[in-house]
C-alpha atoms as a PDB file:
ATOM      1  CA  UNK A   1       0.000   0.000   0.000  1.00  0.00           C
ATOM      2  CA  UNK A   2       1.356   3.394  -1.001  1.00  0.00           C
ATOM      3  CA  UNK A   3       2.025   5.813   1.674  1.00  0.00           C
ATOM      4  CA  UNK A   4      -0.463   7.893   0.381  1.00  0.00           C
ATOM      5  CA  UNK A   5      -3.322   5.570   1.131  1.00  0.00           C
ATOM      6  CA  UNK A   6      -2.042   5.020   4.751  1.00  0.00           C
ATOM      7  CA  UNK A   7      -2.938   8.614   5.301  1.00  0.00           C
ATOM      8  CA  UNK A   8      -6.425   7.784   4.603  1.00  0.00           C
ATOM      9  CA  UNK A   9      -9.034   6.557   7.317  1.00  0.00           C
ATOM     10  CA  UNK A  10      -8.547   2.862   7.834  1.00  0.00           C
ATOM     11  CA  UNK A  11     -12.727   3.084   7.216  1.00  0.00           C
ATOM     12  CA  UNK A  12     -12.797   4.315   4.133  1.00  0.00           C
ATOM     13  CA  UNK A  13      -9.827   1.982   2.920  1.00  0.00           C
ATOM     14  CA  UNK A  14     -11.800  -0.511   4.189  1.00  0.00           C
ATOM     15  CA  UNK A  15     -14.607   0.264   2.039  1.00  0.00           C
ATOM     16  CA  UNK A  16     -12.806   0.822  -0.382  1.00  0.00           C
ATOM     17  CA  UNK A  17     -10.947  -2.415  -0.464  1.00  0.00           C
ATOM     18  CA  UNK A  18     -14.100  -4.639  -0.578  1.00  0.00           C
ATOM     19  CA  UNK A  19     -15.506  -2.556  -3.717  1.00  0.00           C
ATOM     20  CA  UNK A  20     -12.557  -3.345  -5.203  1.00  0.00           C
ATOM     21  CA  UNK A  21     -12.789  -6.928  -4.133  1.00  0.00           C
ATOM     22  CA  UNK A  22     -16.272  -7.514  -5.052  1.00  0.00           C
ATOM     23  CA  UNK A  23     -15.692  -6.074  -8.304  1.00  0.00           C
ATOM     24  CA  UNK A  24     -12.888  -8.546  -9.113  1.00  0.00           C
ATOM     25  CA  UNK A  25     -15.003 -11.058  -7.647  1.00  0.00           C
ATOM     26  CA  UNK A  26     -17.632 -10.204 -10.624  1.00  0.00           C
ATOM     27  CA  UNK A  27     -15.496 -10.066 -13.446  1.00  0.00           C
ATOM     28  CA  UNK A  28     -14.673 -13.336 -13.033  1.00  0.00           C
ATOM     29  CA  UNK A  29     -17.917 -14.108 -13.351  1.00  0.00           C
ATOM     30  CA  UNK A  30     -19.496 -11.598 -15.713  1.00  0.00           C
ATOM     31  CA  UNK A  31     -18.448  -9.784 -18.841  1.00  0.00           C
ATOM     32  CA  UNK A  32     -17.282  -5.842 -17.433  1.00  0.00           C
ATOM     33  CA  UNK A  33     -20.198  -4.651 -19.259  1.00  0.00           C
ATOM     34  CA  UNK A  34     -23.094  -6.856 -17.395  1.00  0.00           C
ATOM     35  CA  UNK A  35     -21.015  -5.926 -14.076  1.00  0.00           C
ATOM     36  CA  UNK A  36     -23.375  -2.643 -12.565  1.00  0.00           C
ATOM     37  CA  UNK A  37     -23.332  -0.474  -8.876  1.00  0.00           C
ATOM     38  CA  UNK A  38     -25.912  -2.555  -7.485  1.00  0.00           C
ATOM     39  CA  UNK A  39     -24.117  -5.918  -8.005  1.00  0.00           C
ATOM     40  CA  UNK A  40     -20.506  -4.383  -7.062  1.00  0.00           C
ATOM     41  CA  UNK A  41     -22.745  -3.027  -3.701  1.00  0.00           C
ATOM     42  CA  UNK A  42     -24.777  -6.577  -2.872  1.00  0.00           C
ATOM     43  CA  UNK A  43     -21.349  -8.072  -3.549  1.00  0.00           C
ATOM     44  CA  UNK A  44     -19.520  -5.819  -1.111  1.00  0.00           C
ATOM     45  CA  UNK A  45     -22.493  -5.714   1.770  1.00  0.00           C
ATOM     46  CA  UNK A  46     -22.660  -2.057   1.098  1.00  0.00           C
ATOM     47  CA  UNK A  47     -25.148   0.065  -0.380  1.00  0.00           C
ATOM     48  CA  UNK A  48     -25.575   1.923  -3.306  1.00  0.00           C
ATOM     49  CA  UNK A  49     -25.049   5.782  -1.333  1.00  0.00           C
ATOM     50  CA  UNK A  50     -21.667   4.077   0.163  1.00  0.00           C
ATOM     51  CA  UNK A  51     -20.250   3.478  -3.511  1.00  0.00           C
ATOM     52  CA  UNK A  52     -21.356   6.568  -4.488  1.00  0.00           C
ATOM     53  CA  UNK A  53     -19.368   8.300  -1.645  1.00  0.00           C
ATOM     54  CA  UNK A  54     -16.003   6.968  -2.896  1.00  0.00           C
ATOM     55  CA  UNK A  55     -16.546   6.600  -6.958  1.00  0.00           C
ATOM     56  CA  UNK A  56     -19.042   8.503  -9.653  1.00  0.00           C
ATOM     57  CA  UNK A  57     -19.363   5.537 -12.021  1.00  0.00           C
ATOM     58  CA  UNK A  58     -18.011   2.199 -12.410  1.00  0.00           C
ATOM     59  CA  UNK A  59     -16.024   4.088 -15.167  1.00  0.00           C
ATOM     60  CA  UNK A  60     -14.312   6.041 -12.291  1.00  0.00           C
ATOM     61  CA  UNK A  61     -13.620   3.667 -10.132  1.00  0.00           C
ATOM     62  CA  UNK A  62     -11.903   1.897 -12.681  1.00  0.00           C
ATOM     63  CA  UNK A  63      -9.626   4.803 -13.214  1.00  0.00           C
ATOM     64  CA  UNK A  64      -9.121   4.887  -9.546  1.00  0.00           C
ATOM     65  CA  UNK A  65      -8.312   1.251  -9.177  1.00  0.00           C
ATOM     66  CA  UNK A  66      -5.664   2.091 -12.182  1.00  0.00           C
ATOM     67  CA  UNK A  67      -4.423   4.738 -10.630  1.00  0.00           C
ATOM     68  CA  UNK A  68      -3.722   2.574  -7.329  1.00  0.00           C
ATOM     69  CA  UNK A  69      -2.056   0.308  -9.061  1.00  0.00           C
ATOM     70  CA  UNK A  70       0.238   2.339 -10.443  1.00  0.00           C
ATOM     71  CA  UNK A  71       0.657   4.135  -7.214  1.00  0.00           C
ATOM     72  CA  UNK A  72       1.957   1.321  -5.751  1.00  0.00           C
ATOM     73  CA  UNK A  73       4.431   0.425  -8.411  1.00  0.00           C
ATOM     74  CA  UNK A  74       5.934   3.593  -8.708  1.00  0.00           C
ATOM     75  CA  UNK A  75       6.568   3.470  -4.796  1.00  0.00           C
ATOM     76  CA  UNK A  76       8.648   0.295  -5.573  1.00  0.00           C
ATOM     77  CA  UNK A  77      10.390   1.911  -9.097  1.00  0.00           C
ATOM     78  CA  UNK A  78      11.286   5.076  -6.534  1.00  0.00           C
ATOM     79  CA  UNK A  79      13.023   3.159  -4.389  1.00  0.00           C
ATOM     80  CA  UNK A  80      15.828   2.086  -7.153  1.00  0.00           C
ATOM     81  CA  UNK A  81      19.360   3.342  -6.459  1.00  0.00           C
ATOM     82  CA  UNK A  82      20.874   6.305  -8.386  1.00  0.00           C
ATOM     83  CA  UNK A  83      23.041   4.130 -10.714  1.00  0.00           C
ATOM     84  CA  UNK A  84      21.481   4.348 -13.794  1.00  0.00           C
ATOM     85  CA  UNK A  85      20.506   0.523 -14.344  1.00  0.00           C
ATOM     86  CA  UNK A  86      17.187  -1.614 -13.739  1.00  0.00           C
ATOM     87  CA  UNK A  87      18.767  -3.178 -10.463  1.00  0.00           C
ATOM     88  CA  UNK A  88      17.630  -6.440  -9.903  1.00  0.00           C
ATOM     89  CA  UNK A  89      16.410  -6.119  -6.332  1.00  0.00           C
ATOM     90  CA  UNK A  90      13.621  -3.275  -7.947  1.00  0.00           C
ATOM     91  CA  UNK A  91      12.736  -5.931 -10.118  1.00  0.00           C
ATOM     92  CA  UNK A  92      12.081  -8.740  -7.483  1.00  0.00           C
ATOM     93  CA  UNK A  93      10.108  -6.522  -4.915  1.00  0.00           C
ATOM     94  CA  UNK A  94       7.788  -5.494  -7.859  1.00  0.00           C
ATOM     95  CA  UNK A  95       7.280  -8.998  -9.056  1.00  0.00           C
ATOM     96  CA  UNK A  96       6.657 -10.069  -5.325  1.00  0.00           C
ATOM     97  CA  UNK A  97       4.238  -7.278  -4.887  1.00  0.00           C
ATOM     98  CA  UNK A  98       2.218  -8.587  -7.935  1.00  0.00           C
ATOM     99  CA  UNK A  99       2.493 -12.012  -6.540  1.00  0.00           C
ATOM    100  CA  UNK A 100       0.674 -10.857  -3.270  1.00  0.00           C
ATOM    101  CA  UNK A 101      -2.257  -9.581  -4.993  1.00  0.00           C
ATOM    102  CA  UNK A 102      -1.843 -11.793  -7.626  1.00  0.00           C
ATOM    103  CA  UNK A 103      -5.745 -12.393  -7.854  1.00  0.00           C
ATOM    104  CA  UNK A 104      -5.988  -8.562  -8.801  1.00  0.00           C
ATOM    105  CA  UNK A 105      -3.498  -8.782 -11.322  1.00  0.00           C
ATOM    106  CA  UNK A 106      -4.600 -11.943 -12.773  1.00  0.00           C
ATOM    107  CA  UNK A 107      -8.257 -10.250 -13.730  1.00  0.00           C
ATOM    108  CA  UNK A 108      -7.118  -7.007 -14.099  1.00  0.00           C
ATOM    109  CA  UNK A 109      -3.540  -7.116 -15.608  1.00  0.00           C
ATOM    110  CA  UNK A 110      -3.314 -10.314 -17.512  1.00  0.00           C
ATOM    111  CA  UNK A 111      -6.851 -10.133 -18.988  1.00  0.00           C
ATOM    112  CA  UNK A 112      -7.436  -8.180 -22.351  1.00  0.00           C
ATOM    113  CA  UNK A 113     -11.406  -7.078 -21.020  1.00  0.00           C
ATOM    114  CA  UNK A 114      -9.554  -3.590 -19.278  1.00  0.00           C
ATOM    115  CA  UNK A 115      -6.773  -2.643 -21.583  1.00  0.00           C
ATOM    116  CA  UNK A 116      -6.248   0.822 -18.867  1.00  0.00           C
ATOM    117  CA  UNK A 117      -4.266  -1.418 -16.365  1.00  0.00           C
ATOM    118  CA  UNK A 118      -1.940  -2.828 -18.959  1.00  0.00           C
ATOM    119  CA  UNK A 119      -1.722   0.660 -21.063  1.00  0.00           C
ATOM    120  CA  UNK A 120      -0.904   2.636 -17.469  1.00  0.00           C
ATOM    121  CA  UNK A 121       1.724  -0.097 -16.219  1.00  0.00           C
ATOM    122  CA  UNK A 122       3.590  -0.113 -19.981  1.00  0.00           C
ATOM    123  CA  UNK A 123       3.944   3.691 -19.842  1.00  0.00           C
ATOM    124  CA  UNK A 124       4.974   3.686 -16.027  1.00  0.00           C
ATOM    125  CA  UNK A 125       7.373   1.146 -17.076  1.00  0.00           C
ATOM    126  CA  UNK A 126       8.314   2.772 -20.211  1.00  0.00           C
ATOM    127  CA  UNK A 127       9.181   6.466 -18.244  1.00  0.00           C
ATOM    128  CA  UNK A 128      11.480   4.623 -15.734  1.00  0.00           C
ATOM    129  CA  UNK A 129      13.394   3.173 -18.245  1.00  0.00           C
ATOM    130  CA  UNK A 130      13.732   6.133 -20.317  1.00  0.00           C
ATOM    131  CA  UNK A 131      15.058   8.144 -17.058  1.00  0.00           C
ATOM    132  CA  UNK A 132      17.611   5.135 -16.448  1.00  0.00           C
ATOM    133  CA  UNK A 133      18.553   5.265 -19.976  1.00  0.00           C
ATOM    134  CA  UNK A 134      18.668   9.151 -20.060  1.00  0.00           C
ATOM    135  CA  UNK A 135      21.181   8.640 -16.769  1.00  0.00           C
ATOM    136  CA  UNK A 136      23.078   6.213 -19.090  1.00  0.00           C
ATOM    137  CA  UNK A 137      23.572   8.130 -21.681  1.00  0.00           C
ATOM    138  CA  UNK A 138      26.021  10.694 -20.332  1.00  0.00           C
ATOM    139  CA  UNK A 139      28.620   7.335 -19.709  1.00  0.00           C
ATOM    140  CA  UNK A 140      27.668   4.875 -22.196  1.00  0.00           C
ATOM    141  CA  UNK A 141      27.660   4.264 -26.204  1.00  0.00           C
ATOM    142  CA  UNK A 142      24.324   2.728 -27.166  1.00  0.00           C
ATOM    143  CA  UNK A 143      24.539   0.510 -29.874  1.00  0.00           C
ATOM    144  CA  UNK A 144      20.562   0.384 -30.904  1.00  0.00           C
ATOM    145  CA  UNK A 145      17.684   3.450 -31.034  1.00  0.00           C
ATOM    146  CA  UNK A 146      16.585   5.134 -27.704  1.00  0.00           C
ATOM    147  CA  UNK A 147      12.832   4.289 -28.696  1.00  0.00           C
ATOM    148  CA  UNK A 148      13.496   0.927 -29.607  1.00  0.00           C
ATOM    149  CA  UNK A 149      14.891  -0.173 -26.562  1.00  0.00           C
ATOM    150  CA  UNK A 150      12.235   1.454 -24.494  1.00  0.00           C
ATOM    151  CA  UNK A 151      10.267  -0.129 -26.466  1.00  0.00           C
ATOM    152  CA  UNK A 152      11.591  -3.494 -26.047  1.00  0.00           C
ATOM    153  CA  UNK A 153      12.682  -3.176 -22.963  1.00  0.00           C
ATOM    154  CA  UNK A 154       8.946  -2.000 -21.419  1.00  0.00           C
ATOM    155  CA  UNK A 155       7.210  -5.095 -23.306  1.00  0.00           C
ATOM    156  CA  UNK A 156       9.282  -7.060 -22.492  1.00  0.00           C
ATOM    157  CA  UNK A 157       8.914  -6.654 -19.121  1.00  0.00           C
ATOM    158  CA  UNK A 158       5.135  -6.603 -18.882  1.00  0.00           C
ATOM    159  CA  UNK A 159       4.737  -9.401 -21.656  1.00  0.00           C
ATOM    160  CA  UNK A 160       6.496 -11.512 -19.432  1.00  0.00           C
ATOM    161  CA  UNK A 161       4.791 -10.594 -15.996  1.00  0.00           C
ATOM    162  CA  UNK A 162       1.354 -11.098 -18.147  1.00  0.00           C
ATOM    163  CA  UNK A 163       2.457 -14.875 -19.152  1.00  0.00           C
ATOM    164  CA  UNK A 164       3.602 -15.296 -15.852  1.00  0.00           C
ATOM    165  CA  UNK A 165       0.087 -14.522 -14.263  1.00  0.00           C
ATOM    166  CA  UNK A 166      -1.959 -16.543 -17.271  1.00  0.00           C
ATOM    167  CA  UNK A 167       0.281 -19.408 -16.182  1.00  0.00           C
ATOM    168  CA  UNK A 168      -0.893 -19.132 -12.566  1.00  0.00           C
ATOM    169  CA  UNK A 169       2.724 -18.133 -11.284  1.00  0.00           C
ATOM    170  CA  UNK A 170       4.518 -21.172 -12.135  1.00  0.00           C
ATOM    171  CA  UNK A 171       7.866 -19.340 -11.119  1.00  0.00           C
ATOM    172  CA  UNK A 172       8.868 -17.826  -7.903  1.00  0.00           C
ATOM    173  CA  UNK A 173       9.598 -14.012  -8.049  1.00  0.00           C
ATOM    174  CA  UNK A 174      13.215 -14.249  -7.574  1.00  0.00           C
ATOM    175  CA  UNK A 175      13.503 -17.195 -10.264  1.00  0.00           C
ATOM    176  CA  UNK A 176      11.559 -14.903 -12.691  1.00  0.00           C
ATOM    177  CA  UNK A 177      13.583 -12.018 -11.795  1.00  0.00           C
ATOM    178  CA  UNK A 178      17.035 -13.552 -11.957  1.00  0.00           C
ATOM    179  CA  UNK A 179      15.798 -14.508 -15.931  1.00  0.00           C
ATOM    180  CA  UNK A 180      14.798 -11.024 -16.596  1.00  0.00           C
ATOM    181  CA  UNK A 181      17.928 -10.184 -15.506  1.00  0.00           C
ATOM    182  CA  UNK A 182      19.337 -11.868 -18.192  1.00  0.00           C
ATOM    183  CA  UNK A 183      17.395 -11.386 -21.082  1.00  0.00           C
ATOM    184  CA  UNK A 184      18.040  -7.646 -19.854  1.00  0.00           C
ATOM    185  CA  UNK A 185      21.420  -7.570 -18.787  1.00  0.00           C
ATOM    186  CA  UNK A 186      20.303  -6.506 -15.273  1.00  0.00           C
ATOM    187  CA  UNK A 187      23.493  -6.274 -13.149  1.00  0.00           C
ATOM    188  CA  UNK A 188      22.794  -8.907  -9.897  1.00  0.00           C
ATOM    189  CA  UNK A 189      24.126  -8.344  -6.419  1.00  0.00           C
ATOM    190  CA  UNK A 190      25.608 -10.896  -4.229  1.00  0.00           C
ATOM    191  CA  UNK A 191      22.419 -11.257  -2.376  1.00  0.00           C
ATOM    192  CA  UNK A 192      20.755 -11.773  -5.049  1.00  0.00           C
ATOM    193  CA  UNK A 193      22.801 -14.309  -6.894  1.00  0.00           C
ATOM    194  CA  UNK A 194      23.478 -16.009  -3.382  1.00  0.00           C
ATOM    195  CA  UNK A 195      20.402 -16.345  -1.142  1.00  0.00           C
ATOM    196  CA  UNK A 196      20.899 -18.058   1.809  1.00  0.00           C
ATOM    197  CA  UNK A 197      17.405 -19.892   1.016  1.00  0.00           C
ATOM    198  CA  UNK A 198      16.409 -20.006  -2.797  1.00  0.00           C
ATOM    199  CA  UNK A 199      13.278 -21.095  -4.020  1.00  0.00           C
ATOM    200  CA  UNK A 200      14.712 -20.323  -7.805  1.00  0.00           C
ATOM    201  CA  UNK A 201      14.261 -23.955  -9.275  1.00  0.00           C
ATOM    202  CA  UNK A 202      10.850 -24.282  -8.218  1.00  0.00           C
ATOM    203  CA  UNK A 203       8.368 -24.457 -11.007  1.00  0.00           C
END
């Protein structure tokens, strides 16, 4: 949870979390379309004012729920070291915090009903690469287009963590992460290469 929402009352995060839960719950279930306030409310044990209170629309709670996501993410993408390259440890703690609420990101990321949450995640991805690369720049010789590799590099990244999810997580996080590394050319640390308990071959 981003520090952001821990400013919020624990009620209305509360709330908020079983809209959100009911309406993954639904779409599961039901085509977005069929999915309406009233369901998302009997579904949650709420009524119709309380949803009201926190979104306008489905349509805007949707954008929310995007905008949470990517919240989150960017909390973990901050927290990357000033050298300029996609260290490994950023990579793992994202791919463990999509793990955890892996049921979210399996309807809402790795399904092609909501395009927003992929579309949001690809540019958020996209930026912080272009700011590592930008760092990069000033000390290195790139051998292949700026756009190209952001390119490749962003769908790469989020093509992989969508496969990952349709295959019901058949790698651990640090497994997945140590292959990204790479594909990527990721530098590893020696904690990361050497963990005192690895779950890396498990399938």
């Amino acid at each position: 949870m981003s520090t952001k929402s821990l400013r919020i009352d624990p009620r209305v995060l509360r709330t908020r979390q079983l809209i959100r839960d009911a309406f993954i719950e639904l779409l599961q279930e039901l085509e977005p379309e069929k999915i309406t306030v009233n369901r998302i409310a009997e579904r949650a044990t709420i009524n119709r004012v309380t949803f009201y209170l926190h979104y306008r629309d489905i349509p805007d709670m949707i954008d929310k729920l995007a905008e949470d996501m990517i919240n989150e993410i960017h909390a973990i993408l901050k927290e990357a070291p000033n050298p300029p390259n996609f260290n490994m440890q950023i990579i793992i703690k994202m791919l463990e915090h999509i793990a955890e609420n892996s049921n979210f990101y399996k309807v809402l990321l790795a399904s092609k009903r909501i395009p927003i949450f992929t579309e949001r995640l690809m540019k958020l991805i996209a930026d912080f690469i272009t700011s590592r690369m930008d760092k990069l720049e000033a000390t290195t010789i790139l051998n292949v287009q700026k756009d190209i590799a952001i390119w490749y590099g962003s769908s790469a990244i989020i093509g992989t963590i969508v496969f990952w999810l349709r295959n019901d997580l058949p790698y651990t996080p640090l497994f997945l992460a140590t292959q990204l590394s790479e594909l990527l050319h990721v530098p590893q640390t020696e904690s990361t290469l050497n963990p005192k308990k690895s779950r890396s071959n498990e399938k």
